[in-house]
N, C-alpha and C. Protein backbone atom coordinates (compact mmCIF):
# COMPACT_ATOMS: atom_id res chain seq x y z
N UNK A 1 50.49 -47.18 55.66
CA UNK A 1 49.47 -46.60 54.81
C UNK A 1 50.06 -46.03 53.54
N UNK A 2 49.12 -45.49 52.55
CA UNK A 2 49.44 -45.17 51.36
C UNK A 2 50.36 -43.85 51.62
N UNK A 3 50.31 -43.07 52.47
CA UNK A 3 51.07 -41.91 52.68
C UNK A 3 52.20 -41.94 53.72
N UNK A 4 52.34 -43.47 54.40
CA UNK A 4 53.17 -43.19 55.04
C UNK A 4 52.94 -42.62 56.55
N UNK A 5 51.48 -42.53 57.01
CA UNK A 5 51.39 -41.68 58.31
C UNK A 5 50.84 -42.89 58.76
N UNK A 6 50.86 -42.67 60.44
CA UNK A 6 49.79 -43.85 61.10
C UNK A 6 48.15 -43.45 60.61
N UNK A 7 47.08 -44.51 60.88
CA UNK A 7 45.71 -43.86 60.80
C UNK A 7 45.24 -43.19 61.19
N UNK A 8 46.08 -43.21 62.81
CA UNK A 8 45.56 -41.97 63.73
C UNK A 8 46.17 -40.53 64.00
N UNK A 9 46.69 -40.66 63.16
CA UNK A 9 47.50 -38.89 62.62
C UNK A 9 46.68 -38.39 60.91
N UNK A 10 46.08 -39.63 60.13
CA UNK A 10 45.87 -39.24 59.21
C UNK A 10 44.26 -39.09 60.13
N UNK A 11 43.54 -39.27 60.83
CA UNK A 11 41.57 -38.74 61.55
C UNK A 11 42.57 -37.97 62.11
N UNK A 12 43.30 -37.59 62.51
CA UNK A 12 43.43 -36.23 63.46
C UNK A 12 43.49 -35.15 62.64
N UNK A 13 44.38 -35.08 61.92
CA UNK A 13 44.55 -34.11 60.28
C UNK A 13 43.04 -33.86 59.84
N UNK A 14 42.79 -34.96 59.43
CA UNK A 14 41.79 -34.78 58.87
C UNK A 14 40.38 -33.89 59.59
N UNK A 15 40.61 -33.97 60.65
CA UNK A 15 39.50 -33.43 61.80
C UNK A 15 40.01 -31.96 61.99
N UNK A 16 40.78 -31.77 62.14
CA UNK A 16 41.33 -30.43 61.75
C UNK A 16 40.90 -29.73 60.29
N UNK A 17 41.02 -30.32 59.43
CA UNK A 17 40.55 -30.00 58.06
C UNK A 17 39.33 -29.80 58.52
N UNK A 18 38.57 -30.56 58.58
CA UNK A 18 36.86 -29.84 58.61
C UNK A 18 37.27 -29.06 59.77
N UNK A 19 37.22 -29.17 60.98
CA UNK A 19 37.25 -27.99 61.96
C UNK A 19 37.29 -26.32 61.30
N UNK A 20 38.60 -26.48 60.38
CA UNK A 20 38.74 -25.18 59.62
C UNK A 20 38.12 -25.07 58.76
N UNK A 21 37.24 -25.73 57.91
CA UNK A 21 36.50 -25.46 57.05
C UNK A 21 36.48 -25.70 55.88
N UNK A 22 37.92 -26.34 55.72
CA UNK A 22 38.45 -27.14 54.14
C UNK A 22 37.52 -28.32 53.77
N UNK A 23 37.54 -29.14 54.71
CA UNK A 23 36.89 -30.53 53.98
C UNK A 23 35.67 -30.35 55.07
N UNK A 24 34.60 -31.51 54.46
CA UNK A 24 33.25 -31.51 55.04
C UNK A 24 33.15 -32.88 54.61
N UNK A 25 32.94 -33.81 56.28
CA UNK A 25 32.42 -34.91 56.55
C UNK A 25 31.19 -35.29 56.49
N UNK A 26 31.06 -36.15 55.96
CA UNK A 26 29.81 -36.79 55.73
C UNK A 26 29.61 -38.53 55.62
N UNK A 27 28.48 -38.72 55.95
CA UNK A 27 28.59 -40.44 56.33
C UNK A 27 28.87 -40.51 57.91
N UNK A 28 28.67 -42.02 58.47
CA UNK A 28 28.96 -42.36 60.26
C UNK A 28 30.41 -42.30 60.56
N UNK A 29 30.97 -43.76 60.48
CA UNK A 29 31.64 -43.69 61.16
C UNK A 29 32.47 -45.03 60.09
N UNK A 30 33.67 -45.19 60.46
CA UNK A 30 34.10 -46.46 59.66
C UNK A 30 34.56 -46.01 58.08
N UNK A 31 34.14 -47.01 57.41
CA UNK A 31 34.29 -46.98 56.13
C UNK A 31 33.40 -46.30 55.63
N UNK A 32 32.49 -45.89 56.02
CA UNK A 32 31.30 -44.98 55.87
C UNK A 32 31.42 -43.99 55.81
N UNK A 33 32.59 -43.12 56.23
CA UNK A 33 32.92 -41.44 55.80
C UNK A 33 33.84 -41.20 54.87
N UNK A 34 32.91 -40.12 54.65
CA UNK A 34 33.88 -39.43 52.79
C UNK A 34 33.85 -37.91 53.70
N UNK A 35 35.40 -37.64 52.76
CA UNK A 35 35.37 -36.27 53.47
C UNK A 35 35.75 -35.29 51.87
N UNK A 36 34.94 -34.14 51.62
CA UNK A 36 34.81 -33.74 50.14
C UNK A 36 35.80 -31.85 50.84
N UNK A 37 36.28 -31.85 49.80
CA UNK A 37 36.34 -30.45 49.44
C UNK A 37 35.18 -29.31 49.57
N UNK A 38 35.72 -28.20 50.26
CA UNK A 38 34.33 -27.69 50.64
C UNK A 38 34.45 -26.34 49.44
């Protein structure tokens, strides 16, 4: 990937981020989610 991580360390991170409150998911599932700055 562009950063160098597997995909499934970059949705785990990332799920953590919203969990805490940084980013906010939006859209299903797939190519379909954007995750924005909260």
């Amino acid at each position: 990937g562009l950063t160098g991580t597997t995909k499934k360390s970059a949705t785990r991170d990332l799920q953590e981020l919203v969990e805490y409150g940084i980013f906010e998911k939006t859209g299903s599932t797939g190519r379909g989610v954007k995750y924005t700055l909260k």
